[in-house]
PDB file of N, CA and C in Angstrom:
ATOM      1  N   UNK A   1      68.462  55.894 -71.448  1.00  0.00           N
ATOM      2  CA  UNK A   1      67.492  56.808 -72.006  1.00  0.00           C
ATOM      3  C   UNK A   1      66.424  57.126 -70.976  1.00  0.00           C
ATOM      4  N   UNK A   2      65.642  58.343 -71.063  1.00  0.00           N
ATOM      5  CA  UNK A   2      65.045  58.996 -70.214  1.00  0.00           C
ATOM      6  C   UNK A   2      63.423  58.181 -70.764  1.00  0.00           C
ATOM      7  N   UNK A   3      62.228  58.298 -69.563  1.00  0.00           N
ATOM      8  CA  UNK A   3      61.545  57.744 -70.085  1.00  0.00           C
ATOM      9  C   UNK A   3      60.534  58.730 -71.213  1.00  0.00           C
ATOM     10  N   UNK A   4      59.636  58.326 -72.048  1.00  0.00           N
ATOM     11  CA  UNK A   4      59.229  59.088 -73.037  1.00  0.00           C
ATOM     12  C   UNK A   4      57.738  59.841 -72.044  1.00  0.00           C
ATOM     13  N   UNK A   5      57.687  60.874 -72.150  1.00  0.00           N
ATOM     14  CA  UNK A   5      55.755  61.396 -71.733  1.00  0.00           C
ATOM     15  C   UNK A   5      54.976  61.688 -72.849  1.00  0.00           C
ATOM     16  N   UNK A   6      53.849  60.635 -72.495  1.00  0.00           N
ATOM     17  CA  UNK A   6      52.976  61.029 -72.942  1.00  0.00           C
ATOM     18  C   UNK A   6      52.163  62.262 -73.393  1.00  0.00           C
ATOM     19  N   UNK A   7      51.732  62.507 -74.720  1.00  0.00           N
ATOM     20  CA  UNK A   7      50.781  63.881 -74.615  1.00  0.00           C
ATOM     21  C   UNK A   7      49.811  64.027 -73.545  1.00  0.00           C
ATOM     22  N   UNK A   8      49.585  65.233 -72.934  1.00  0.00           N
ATOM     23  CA  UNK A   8      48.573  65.061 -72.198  1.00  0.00           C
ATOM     24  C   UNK A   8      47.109  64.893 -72.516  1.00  0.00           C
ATOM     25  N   UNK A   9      47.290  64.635 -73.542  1.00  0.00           N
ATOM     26  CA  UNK A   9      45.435  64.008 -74.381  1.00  0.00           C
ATOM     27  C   UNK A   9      45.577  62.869 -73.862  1.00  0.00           C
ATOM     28  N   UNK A  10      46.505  61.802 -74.093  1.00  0.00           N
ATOM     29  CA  UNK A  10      46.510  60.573 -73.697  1.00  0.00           C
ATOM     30  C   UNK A  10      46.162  59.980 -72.362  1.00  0.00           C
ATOM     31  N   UNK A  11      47.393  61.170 -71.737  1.00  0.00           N
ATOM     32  CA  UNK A  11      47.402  61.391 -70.131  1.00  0.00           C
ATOM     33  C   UNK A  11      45.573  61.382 -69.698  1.00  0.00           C
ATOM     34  N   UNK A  12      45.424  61.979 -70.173  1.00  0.00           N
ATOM     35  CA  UNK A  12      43.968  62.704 -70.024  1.00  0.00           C
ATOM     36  C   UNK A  12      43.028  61.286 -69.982  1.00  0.00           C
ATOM     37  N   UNK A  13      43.203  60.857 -71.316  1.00  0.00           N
ATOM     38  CA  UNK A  13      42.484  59.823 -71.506  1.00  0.00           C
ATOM     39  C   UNK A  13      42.543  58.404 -70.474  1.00  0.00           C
ATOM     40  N   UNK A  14      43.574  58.100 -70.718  1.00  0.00           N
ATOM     41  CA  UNK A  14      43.710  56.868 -69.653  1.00  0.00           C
ATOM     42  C   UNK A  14      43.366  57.282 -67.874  1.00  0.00           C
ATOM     43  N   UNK A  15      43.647  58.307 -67.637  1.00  0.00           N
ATOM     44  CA  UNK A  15      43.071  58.960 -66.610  1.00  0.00           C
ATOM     45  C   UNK A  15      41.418  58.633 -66.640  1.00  0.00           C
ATOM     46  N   UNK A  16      40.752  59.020 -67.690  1.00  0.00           N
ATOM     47  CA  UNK A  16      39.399  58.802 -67.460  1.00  0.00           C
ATOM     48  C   UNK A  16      39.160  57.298 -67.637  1.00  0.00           C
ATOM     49  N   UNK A  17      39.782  56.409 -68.281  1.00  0.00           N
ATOM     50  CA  UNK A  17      39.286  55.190 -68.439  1.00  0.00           C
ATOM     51  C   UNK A  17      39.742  54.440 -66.655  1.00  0.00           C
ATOM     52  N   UNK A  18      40.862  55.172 -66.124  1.00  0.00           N
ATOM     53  CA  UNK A  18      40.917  54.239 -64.894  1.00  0.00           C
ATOM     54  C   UNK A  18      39.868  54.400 -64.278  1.00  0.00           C
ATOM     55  N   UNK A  19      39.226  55.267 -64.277  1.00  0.00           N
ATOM     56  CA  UNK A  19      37.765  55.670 -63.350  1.00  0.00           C
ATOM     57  C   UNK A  19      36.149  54.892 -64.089  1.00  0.00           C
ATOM     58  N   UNK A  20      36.590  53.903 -65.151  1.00  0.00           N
ATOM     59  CA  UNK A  20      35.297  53.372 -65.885  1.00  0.00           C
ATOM     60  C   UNK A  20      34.312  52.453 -64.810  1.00  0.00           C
ATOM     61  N   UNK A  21      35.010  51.840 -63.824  1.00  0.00           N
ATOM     62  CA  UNK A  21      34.186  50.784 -62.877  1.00  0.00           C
ATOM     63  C   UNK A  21      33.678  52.163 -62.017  1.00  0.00           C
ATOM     64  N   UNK A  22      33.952  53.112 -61.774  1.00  0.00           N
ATOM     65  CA  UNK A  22      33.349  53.888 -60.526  1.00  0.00           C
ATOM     66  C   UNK A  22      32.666  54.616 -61.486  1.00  0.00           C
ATOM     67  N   UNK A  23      32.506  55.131 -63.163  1.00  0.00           N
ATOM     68  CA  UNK A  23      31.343  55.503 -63.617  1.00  0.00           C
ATOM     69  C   UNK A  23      30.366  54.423 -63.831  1.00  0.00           C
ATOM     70  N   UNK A  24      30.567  53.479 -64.204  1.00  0.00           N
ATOM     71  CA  UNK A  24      29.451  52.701 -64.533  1.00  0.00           C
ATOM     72  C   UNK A  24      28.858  52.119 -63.284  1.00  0.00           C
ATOM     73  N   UNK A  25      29.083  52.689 -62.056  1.00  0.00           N
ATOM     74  CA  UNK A  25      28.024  52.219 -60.820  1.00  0.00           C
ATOM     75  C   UNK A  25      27.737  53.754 -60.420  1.00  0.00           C
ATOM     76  N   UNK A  26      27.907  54.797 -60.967  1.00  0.00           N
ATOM     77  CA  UNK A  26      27.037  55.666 -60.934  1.00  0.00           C
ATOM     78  C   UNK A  26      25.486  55.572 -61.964  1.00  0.00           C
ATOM     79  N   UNK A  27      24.490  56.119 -61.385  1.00  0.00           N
ATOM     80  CA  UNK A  27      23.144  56.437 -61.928  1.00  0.00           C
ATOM     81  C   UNK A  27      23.393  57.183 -63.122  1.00  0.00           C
ATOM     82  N   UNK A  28      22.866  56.554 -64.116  1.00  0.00           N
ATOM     83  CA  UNK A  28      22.237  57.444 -65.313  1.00  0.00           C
ATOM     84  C   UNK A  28      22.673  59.135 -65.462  1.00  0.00           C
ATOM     85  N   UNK A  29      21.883  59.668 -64.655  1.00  0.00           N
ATOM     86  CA  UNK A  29      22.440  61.105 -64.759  1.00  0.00           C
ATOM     87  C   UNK A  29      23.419  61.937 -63.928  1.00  0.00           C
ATOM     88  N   UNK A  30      24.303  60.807 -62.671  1.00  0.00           N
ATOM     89  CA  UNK A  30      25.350  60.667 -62.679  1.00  0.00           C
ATOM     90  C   UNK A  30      26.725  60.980 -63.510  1.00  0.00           C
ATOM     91  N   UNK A  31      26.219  59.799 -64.441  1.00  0.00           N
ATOM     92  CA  UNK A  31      27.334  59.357 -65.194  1.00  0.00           C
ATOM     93  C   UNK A  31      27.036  60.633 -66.490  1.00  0.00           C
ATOM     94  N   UNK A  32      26.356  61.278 -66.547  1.00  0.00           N
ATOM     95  CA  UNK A  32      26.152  62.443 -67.968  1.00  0.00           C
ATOM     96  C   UNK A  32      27.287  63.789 -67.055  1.00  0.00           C
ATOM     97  N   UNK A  33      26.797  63.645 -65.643  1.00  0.00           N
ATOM     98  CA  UNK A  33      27.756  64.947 -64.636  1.00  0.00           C
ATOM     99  C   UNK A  33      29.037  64.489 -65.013  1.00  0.00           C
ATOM    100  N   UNK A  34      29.653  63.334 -64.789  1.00  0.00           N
ATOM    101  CA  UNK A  34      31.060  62.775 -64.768  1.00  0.00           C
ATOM    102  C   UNK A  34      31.615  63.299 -66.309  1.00  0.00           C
ATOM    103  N   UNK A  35      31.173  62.801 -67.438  1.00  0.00           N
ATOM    104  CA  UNK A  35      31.122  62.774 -68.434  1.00  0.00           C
ATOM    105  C   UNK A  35      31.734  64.527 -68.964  1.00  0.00           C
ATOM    106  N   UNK A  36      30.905  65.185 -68.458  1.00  0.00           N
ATOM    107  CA  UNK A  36      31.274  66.999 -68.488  1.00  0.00           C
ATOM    108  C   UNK A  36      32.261  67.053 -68.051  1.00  0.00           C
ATOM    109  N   UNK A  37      32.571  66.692 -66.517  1.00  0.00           N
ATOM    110  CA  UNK A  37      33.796  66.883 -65.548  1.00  0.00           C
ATOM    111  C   UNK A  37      35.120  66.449 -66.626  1.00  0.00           C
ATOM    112  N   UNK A  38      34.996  65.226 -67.068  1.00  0.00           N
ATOM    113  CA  UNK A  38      35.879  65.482 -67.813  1.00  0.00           C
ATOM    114  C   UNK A  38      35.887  66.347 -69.447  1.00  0.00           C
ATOM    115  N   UNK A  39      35.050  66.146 -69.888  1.00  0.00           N
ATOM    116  CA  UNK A  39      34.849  67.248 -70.930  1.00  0.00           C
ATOM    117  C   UNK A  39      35.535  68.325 -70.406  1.00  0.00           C
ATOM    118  N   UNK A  40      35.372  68.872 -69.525  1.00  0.00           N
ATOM    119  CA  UNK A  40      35.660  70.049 -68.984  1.00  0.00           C
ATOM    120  C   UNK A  40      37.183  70.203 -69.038  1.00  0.00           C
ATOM    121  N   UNK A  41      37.994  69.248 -68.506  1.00  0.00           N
ATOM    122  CA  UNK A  41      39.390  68.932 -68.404  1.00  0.00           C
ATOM    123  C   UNK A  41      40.007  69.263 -69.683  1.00  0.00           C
ATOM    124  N   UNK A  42      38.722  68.387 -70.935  1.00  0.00           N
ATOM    125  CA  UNK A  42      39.649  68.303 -72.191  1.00  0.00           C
ATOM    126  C   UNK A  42      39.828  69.692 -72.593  1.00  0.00           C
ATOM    127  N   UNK A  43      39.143  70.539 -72.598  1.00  0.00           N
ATOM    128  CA  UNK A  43      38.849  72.192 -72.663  1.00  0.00           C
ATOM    129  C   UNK A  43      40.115  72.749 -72.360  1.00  0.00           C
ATOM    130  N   UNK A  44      41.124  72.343 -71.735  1.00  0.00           N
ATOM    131  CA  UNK A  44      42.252  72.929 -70.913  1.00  0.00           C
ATOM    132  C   UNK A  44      43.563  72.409 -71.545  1.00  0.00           C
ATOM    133  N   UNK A  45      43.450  71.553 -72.003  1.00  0.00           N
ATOM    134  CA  UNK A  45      44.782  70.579 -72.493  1.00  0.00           C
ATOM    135  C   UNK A  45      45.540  70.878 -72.327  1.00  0.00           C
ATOM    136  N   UNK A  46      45.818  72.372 -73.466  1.00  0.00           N
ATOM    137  CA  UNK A  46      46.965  72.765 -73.535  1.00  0.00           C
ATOM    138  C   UNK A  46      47.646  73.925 -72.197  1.00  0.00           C
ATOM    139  N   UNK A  47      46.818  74.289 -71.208  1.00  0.00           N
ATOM    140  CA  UNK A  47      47.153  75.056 -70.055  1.00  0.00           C
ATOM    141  C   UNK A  47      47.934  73.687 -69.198  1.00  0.00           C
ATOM    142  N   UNK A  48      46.750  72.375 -69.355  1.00  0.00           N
ATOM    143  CA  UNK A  48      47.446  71.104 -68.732  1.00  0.00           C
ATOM    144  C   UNK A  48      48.761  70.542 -68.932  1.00  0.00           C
ATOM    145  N   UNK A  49      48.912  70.355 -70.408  1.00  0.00           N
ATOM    146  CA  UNK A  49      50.500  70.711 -70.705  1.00  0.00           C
ATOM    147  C   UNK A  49      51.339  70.802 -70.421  1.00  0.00           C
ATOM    148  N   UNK A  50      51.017  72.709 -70.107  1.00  0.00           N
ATOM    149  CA  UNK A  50      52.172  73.675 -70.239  1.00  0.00           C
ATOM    150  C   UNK A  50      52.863  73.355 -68.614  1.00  0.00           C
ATOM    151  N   UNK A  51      51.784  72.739 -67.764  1.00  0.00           N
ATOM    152  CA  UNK A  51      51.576  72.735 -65.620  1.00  0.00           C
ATOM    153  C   UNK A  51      52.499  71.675 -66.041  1.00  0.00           C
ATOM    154  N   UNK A  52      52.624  71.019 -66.642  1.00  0.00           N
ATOM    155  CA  UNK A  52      54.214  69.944 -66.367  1.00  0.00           C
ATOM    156  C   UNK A  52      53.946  69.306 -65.072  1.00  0.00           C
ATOM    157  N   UNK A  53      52.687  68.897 -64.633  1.00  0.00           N
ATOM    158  CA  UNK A  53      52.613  68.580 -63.329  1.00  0.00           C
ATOM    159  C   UNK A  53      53.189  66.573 -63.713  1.00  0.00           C
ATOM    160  N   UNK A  54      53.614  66.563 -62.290  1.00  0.00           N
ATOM    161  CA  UNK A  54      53.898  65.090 -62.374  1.00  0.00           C
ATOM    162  C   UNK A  54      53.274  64.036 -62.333  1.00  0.00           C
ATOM    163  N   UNK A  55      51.541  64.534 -61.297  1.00  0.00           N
ATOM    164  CA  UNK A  55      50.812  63.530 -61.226  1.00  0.00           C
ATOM    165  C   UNK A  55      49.873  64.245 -62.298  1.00  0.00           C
ATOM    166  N   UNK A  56      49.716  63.759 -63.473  1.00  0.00           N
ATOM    167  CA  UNK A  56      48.851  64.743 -64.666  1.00  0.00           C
ATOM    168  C   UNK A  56      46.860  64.889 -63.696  1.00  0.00           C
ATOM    169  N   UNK A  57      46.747  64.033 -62.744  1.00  0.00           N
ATOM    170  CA  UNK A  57      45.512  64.122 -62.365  1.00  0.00           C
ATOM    171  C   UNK A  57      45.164  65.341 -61.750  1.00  0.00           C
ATOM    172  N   UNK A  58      46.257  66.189 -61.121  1.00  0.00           N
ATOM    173  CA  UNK A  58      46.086  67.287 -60.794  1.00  0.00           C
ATOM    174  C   UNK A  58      45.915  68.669 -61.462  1.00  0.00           C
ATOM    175  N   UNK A  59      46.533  68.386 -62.521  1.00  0.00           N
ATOM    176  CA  UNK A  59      46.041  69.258 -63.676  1.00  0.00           C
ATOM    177  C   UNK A  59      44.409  69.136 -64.223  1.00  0.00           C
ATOM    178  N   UNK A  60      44.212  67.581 -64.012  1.00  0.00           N
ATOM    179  CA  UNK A  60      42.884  67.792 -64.456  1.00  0.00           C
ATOM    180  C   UNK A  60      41.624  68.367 -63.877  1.00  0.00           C
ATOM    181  N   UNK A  61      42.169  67.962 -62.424  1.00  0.00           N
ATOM    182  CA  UNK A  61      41.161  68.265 -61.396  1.00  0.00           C
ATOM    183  C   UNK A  61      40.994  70.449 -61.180  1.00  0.00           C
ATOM    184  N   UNK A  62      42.335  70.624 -61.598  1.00  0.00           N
ATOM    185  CA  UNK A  62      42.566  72.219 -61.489  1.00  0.00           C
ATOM    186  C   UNK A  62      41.644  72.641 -62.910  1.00  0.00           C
ATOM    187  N   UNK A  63      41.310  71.883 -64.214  1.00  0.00           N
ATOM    188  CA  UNK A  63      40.657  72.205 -65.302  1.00  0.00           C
ATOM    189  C   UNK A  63      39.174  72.117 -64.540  1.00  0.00           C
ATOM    190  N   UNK A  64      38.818  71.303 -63.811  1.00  0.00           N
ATOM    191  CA  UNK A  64      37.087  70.971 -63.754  1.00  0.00           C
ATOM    192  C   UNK A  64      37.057  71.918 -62.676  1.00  0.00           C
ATOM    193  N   UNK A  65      37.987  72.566 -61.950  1.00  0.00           N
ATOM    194  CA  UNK A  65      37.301  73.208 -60.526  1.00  0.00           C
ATOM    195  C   UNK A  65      37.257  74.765 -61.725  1.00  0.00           C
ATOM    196  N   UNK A  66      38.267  75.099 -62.508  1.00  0.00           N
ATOM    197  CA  UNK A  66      38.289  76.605 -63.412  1.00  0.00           C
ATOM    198  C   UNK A  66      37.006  76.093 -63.889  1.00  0.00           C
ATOM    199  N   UNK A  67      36.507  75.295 -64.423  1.00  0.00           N
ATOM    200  CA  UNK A  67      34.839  75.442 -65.162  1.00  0.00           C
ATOM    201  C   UNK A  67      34.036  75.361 -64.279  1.00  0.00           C
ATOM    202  N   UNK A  68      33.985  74.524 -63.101  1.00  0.00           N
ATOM    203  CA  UNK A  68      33.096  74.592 -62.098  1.00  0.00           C
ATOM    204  C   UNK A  68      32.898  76.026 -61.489  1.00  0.00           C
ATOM    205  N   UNK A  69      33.866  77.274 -61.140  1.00  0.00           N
ATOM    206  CA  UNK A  69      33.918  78.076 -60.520  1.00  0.00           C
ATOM    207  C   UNK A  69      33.736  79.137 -61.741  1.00  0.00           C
ATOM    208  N   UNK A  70      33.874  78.932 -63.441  1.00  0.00           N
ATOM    209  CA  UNK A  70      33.283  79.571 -64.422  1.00  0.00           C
ATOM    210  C   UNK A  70      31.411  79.626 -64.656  1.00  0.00           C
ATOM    211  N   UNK A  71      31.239  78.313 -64.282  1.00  0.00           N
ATOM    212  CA  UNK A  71      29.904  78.082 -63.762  1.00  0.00           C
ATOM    213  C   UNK A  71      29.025  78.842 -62.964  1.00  0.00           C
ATOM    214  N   UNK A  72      29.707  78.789 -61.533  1.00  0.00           N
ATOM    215  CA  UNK A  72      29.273  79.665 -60.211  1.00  0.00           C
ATOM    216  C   UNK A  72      29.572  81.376 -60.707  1.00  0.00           C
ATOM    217  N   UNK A  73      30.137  81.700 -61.397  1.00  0.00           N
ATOM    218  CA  UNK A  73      30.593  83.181 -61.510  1.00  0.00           C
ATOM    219  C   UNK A  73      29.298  83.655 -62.538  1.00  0.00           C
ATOM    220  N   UNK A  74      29.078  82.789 -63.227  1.00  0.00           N
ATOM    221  CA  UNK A  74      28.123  82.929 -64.159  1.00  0.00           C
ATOM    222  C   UNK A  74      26.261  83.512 -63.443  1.00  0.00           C
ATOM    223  N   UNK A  75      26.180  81.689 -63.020  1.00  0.00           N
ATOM    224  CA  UNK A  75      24.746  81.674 -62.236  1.00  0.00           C
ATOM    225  C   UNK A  75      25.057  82.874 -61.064  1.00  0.00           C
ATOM    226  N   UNK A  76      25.945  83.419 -60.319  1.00  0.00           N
ATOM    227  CA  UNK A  76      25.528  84.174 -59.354  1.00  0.00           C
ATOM    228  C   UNK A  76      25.517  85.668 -60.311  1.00  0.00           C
ATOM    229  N   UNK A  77      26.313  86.285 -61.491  1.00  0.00           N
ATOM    230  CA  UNK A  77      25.822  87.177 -62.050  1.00  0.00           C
ATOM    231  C   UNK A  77      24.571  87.015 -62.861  1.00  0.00           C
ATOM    232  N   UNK A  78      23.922  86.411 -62.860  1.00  0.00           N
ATOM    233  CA  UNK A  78      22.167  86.212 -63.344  1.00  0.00           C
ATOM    234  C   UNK A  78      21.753  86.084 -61.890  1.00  0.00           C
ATOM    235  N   UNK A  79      22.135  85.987 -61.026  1.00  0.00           N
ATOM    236  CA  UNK A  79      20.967  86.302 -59.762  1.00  0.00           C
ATOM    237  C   UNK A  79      21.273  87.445 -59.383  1.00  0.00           C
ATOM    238  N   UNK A  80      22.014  87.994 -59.445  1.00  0.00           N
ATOM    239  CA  UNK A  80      22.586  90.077 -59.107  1.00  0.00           C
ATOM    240  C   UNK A  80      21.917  90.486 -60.083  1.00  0.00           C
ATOM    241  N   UNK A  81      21.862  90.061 -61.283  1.00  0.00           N
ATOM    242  CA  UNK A  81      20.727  90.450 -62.378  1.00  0.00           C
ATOM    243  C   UNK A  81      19.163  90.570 -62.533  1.00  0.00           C
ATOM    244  N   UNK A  82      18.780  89.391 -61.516  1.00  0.00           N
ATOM    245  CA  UNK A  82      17.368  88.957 -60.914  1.00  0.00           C
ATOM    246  C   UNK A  82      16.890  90.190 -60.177  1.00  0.00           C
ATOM    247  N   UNK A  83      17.970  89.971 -58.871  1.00  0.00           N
ATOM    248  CA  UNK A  83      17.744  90.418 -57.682  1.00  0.00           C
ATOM    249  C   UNK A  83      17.431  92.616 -58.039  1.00  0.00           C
ATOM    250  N   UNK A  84      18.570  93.227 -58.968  1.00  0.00           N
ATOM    251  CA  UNK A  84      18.743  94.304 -59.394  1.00  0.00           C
ATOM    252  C   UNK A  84      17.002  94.731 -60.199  1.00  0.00           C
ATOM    253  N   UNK A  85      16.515  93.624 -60.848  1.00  0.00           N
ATOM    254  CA  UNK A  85      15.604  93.699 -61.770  1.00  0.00           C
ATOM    255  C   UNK A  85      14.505  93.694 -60.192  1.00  0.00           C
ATOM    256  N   UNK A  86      14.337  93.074 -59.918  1.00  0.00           N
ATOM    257  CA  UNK A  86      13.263  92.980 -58.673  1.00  0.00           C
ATOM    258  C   UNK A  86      13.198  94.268 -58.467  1.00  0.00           C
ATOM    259  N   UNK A  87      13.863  94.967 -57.583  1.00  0.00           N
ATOM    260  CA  UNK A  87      14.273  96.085 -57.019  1.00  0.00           C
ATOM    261  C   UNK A  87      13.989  97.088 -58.046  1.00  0.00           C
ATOM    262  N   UNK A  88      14.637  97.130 -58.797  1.00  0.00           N
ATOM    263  CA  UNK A  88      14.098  98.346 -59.531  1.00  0.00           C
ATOM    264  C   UNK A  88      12.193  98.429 -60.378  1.00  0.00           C
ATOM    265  N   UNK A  89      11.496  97.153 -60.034  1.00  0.00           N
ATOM    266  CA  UNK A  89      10.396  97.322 -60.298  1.00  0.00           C
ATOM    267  C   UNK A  89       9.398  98.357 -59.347  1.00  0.00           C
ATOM    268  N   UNK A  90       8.588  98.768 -60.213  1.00  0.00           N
ATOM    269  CA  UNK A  90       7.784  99.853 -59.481  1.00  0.00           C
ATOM    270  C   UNK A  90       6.700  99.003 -58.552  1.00  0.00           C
TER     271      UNK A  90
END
């Protein structure tokens, strides 16, 4: 018999618990950044899934860089927004 895979919630999960000794020697508001990063992952699940990737960590890391770079797309259209508003003042 072939071996069974895990859902990738699970995947997901035990993924974050191997990383518990390297959050808990991060600082306080550290560990609230980490905490999102994966939040962020869980947001994706089912795109994570569908990637059939073999090492599932790479799927996760491809979920936090799509929110990280949803992030940056964001804050730099509110500074083209800033910058436009400046400029057009009299």
């Amino acid at each position: 018999m072939g071996r069974t895979v895990l859902p990738f919630t699970q995947e997901l999960y035990r993924e974050e618990a191997s990383w518990k000794t390297f959050r808990r020697a991060l600082r306080r508001e550290d560990r609230e950044l980490f905490d999102e990063l994966f939040a962020a992952a869980r947001y994706h699940t089912a795109a994570c899934t569908c990637a059939g990737r073999t090492v599932p960590f790479e799927a996760i890391l491809m979920s936090i860089l799509l929110e990280e770079r949803r992030a940056v797309r964001e804050l730099s259209r509110r500074v083209e927004e800033l910058e436009r508003r400046r400029r057009d003042e009299p």
